[in-house]
Protein backbone atom coordinates (compact mmCIF):
# COMPACT_ATOMS: atom_id res chain seq x y z
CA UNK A 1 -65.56 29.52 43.92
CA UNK A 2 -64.51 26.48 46.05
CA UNK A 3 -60.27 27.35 45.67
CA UNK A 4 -58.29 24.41 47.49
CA UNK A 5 -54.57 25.22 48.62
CA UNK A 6 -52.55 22.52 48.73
CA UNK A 7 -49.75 22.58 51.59
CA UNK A 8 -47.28 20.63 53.36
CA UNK A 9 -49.01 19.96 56.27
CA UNK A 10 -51.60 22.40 58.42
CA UNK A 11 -49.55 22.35 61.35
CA UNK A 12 -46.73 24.22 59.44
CA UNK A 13 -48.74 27.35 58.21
CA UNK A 14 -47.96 30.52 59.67
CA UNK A 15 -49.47 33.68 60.00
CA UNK A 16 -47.02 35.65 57.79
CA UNK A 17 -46.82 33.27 54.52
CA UNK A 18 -48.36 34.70 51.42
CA UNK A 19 -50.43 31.63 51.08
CA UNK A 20 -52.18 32.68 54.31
CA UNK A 21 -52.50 35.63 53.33
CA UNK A 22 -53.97 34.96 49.95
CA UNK A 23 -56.79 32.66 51.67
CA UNK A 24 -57.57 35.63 53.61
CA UNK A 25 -58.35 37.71 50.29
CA UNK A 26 -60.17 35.18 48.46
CA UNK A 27 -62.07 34.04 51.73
CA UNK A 28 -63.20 38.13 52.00
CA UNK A 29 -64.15 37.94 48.13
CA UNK A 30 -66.75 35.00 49.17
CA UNK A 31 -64.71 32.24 47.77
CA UNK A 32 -64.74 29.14 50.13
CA UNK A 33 -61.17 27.82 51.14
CA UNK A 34 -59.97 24.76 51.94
CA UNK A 35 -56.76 23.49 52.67
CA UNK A 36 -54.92 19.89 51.81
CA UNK A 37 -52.21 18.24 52.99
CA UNK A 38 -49.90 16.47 50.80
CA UNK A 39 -51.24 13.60 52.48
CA UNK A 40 -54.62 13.86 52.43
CA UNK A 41 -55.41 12.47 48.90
CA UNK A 42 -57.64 9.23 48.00
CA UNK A 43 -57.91 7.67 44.85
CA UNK A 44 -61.14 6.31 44.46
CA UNK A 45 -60.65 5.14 40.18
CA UNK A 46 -60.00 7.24 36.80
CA UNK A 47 -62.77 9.36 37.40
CA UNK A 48 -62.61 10.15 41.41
CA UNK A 49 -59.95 11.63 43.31
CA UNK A 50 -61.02 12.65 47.15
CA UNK A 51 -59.39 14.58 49.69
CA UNK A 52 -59.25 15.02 53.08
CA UNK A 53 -59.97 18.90 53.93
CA UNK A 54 -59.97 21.79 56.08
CA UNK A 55 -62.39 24.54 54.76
CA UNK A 56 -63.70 27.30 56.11
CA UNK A 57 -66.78 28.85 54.63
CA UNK A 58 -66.80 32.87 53.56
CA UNK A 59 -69.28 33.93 56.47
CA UNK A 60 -66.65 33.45 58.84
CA UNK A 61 -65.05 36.66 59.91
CA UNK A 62 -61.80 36.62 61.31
CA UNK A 63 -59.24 40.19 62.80
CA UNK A 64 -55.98 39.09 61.67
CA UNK A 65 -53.78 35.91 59.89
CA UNK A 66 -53.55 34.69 63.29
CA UNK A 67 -56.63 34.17 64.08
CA UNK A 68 -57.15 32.83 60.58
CA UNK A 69 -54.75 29.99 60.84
CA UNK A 70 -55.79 29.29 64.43
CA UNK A 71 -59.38 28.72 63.60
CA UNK A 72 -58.18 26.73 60.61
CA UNK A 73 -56.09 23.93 62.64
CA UNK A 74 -58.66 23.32 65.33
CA UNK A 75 -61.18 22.46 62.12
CA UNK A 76 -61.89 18.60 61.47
CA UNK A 77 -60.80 17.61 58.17
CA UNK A 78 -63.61 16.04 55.71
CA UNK A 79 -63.84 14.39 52.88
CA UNK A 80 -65.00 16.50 49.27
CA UNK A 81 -64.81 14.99 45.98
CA UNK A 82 -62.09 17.38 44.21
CA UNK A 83 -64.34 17.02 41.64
CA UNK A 84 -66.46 19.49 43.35
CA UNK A 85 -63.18 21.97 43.49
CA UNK A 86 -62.72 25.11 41.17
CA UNK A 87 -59.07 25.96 41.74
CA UNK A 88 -56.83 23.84 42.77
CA UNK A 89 -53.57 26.12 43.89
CA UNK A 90 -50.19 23.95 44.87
CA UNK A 91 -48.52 25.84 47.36
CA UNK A 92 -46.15 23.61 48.83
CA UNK A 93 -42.60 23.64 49.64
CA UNK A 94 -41.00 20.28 48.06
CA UNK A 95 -37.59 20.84 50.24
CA UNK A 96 -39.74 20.74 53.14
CA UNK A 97 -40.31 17.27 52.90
CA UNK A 98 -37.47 15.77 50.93
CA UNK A 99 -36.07 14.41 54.32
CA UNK A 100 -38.79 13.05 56.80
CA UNK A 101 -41.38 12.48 53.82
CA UNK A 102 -39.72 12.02 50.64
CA UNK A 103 -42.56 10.71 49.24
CA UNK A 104 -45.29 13.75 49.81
CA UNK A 105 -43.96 16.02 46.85
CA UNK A 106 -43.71 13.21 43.93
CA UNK A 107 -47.30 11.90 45.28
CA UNK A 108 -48.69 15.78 45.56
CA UNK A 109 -47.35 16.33 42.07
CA UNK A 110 -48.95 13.08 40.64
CA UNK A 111 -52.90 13.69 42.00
CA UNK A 112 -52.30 17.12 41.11
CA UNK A 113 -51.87 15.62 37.46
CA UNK A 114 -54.78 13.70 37.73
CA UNK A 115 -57.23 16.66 38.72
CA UNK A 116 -55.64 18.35 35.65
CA UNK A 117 -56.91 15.32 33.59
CA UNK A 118 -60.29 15.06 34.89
CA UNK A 119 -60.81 18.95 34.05
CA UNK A 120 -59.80 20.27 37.29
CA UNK A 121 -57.68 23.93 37.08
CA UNK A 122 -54.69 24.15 38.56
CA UNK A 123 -51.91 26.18 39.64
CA UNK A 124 -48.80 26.40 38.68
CA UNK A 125 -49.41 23.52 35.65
CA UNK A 126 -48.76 20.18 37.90
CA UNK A 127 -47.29 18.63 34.49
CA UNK A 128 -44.63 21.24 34.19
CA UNK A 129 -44.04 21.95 37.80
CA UNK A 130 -41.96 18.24 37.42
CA UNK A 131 -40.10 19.35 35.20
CA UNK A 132 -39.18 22.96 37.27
CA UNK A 133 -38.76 20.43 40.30
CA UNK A 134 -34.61 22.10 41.19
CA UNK A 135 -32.58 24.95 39.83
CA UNK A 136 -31.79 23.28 36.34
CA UNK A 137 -35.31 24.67 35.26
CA UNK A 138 -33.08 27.89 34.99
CA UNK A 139 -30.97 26.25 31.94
CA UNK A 140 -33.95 26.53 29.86
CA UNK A 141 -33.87 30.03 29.11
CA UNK A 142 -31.59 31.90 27.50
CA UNK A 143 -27.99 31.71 28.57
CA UNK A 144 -27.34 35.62 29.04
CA UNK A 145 -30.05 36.06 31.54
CA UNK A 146 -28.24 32.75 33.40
CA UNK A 147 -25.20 32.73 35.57
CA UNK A 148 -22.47 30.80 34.70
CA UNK A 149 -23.29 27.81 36.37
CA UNK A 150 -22.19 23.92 36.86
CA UNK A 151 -24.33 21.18 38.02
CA UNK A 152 -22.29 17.78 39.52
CA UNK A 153 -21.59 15.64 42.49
CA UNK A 154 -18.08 15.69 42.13
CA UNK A 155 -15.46 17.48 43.81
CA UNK A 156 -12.86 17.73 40.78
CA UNK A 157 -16.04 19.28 38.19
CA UNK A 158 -16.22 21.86 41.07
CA UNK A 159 -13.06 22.47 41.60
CA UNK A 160 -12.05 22.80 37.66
CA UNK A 161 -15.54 25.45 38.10
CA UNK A 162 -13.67 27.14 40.39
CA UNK A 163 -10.58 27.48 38.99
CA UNK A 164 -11.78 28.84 35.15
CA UNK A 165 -13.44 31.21 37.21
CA UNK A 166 -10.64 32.35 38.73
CA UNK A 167 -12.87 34.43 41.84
CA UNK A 168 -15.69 33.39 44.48
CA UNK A 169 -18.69 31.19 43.12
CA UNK A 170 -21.80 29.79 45.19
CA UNK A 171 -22.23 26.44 45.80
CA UNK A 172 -25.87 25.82 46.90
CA UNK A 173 -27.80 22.21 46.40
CA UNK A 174 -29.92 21.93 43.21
CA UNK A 175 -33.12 20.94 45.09
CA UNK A 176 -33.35 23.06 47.66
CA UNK A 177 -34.78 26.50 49.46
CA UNK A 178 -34.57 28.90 52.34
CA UNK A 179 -30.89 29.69 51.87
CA UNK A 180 -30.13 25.96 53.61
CA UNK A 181 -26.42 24.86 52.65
CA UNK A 182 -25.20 28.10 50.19
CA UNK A 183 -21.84 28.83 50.41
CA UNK A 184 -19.48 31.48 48.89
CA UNK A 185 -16.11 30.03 47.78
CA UNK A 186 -13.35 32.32 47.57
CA UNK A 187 -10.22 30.55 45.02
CA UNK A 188 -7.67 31.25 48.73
CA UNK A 189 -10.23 29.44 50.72
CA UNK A 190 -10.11 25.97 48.19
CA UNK A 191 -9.15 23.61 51.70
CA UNK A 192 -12.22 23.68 52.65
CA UNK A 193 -13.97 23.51 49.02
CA UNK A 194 -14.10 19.48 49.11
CA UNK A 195 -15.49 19.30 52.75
CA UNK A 196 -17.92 21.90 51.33
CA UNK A 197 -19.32 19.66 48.49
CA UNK A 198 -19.71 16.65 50.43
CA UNK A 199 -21.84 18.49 52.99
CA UNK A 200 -24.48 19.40 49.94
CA UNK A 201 -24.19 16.22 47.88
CA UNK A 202 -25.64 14.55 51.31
CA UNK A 203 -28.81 15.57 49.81
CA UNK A 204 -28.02 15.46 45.99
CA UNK A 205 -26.28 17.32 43.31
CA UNK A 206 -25.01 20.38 43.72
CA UNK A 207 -25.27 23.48 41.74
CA UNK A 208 -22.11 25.85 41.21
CA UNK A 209 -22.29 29.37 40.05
CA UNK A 210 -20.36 32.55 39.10
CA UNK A 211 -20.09 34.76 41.96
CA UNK A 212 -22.09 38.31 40.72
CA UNK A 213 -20.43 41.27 42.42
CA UNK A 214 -23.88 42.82 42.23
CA UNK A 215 -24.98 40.23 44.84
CA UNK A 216 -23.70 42.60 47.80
CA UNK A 217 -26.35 44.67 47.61
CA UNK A 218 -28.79 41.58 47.94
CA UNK A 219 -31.37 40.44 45.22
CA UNK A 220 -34.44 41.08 43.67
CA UNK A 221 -37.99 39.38 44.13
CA UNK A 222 -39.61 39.95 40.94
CA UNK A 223 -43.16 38.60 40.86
CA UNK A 224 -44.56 37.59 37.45
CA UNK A 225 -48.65 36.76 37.07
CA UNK A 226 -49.64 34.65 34.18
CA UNK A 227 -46.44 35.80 32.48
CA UNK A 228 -46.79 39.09 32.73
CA UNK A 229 -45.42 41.86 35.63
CA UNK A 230 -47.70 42.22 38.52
CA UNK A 231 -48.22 46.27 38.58
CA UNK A 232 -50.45 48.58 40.49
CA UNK A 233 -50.40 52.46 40.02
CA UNK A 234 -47.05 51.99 38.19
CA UNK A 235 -45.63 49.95 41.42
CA UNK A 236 -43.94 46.34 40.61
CA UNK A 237 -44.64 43.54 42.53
CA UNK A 238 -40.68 43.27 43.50
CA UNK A 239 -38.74 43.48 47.25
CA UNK A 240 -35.12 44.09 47.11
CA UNK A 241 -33.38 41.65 50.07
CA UNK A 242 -30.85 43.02 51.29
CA UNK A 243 -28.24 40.10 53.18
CA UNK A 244 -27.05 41.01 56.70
CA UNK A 245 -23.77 41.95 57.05
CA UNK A 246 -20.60 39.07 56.71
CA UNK A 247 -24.20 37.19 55.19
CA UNK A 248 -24.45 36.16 51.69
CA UNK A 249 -27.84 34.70 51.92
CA UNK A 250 -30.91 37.22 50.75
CA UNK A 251 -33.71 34.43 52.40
CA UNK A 252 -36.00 37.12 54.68
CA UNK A 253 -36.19 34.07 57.28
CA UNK A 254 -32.52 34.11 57.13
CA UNK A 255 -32.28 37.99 58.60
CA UNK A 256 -32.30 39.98 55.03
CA UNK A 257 -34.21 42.99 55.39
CA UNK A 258 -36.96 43.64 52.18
CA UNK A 259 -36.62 47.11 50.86
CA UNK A 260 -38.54 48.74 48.08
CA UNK A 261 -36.95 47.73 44.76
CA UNK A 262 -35.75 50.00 41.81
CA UNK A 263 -37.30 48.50 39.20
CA UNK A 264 -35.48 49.58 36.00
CA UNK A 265 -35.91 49.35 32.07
CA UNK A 266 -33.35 47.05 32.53
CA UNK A 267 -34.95 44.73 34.56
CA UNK A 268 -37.81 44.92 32.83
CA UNK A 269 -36.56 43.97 29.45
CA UNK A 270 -34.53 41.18 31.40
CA UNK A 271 -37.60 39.62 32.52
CA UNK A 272 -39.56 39.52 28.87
CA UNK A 273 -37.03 37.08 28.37
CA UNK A 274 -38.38 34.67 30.20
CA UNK A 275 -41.65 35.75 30.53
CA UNK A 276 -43.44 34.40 27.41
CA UNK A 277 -42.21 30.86 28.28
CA UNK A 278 -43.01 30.62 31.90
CA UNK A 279 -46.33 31.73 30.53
CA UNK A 280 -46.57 28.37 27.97
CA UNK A 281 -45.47 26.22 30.75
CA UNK A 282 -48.66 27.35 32.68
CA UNK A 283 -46.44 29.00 35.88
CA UNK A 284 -49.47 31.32 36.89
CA UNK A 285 -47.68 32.87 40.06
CA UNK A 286 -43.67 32.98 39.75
CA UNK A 287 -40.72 34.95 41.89
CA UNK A 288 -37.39 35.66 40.04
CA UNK A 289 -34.38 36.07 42.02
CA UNK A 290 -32.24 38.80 39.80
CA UNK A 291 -28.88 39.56 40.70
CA UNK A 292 -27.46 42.33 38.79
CA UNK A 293 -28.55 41.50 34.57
CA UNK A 294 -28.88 37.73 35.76
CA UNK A 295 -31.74 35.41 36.67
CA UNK A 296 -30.01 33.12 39.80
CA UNK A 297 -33.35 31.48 40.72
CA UNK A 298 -37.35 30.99 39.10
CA UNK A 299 -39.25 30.36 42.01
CA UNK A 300 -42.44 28.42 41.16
CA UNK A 301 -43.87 26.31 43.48
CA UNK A 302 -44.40 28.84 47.05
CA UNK A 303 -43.03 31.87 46.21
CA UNK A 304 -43.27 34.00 49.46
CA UNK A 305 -42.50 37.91 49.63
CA UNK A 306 -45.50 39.33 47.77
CA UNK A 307 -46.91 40.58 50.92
CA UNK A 308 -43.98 42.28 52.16
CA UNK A 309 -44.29 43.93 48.34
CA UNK A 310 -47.45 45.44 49.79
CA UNK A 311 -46.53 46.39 52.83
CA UNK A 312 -43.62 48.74 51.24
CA UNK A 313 -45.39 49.58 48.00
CA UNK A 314 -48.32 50.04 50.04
CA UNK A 315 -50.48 48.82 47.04
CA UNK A 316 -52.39 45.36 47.52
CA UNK A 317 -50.92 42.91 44.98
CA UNK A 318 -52.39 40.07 46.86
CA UNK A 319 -56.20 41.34 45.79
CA UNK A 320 -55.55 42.03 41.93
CA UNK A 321 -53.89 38.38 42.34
CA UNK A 322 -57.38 36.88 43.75
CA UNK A 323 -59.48 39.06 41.08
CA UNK A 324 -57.16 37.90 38.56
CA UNK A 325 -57.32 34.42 39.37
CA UNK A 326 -60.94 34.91 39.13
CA UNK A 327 -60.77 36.16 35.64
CA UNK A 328 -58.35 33.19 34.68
CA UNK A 329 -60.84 30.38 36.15
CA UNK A 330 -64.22 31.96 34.90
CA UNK A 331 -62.50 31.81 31.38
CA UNK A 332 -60.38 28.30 32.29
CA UNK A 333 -64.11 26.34 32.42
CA UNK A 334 -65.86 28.90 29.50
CA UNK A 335 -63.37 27.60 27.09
CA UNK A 336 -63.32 23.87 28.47
């Protein structure tokens, strides 16, 4: 298969993201890879879309994800028809862009669309992904796997938020990832609650939510393929992130440490609940952040973390994933 990932930019890959990782796989399976930047799109009409590519064909053998990604930024881009393209997989980061390049996401979303259209596959379903675009994709699903949660611009909404809470909440922005601009709230620390909300509503709305006492011990990764538990020699595809110390943030690139997660009935049942939807809306690869019984966040554009699953399950989740999405594309065109 030809499977095309579709990134930020090049330059910004790194060694340890799962998305390197899972070009590695598929590259060893004999797929050929290519990589796009959110840029590097041409509209030819209705029934051509181009791109502007970096692939690297499966004869090439490479050590390590390092030498990977090094060979694959000293390639020369072409141009492919992504007619020509079996999978295309959209791994990109929309926050990473909302500031210098606010237009990359909207314009990634909208060829991704097209492809879609003209018969293409792709992952996770470009037509829902707007839709899942912030947090208020959580609001969907039921309301007792949900935190109590406000979504406003105003500093009076939050404050009233805070005060039928009566205890901490989070304030976080609604479109945003990596732990940037979260903040715990305690009801003696309300001076500095309106300085607070103007600092995220720089960059939008901002999301409130009920502080979970659970959340000390960190959160839950929860990886979800095709809607249905990613599971290997009865291991779950999960990491438990545990926050630093005086930290509140579980983000591994913010200093939380990934331990193996207890995976209980509990969280299993928790996670049907959302399962059979995210399934309908076509989100092939998703990461739930649980807290406790409660969903805070449904990753689905980049969700990273599945390798560090590996690495402390010591199962490979990352090759069922490429066999899978094998499977799912073989029977994506067969049914076409």
């Amino acid at each position: 298969m030809r499977i095309a990932f579709l990134i930020n930019q090049t330059h910004k890959e790194e060694a340890n993201f799962t998305t390197t990782k899972m070009a590695l796989h598929a590259l060893g399976r004999g797929h050929i890879i290519m990589y796009i930047g959110l840029a590097d799109f041409i509209y030819v009409d209705d029934t051509q879309i181009d791109a502007h590519v970096r692939e690297i064909q499966p004869h090439e053998q490479f050590k390590n994800n390092e030498e990977f990604l090094d060979r694959l930024k000293k390639i020369d881009k072409q141009r492919v028809s992504m007619l020509d393209v079996d999978v295309l997989w959209l791994r990109f980061d929309p926050v990473m862009d909302m500031h210098n390049r606010p237009w990359a996401p909207a314009m990634g979303l909208q060829f991704a669309q097209l492809l879609k259209k003209l018969g293409r596959f792709v992952v996770n379903d470009p037509d829902e992904l707007i839709q899942a675009s912030n947090k208020l994709y959580l609001e969907n699903f039921p309301r007792q796997i949900r935190p109590k949660t406000v979504v406003t611009r105003n500093y009076n909404d939050i404050l009233d938020f805070q005060n039928k809470q009566n205890d901490k909440i989070i304030l976080k922005p609604l479109k945003g990832s990596g732990g940037k601009n979260v903040f715990m709230i305690s009801p003696n620390e309300l001076h500095n609650l309106k300085q607070t909300v103007d600092v995220i509503a720089r960059d939008g709305y901002v999301i409130g939510q009920e502080y979970l006492t659970e959340a000390t011990k960190g959160d839950m990764r929860f990886f979800l393929l095709d809607g249905e538990p990613i599971v290997i020699d009865g291991k779950y595809a999960a990491v438990q992130r545990v926050q630093q110390k005086g930290e509140i943030r579980s983000n591994i690139h913010q200093g939380a440490k990934a331990e193996v997660a207890n995976v209980t009935e509990a969280t299993l049942n928790l996670v049907k609940k959302v399962s059979d939807k995210l399934k309908k809306d076509g989100m092939y690869l998703v990461g739930l952040d649980i807290v406790g019984d409660k969903i805070m966040e449904i990753n689905v554009f980049s969700p990273g973390a599945l390798n560090a699953a590996s690495q402390l399950n010591k199962v490979d989740y990352i090759e069922h994933l490429i066999q899978h999405l094998e499977q799912k594309t073989k029977s994506f065109y067969q049914n076409k």
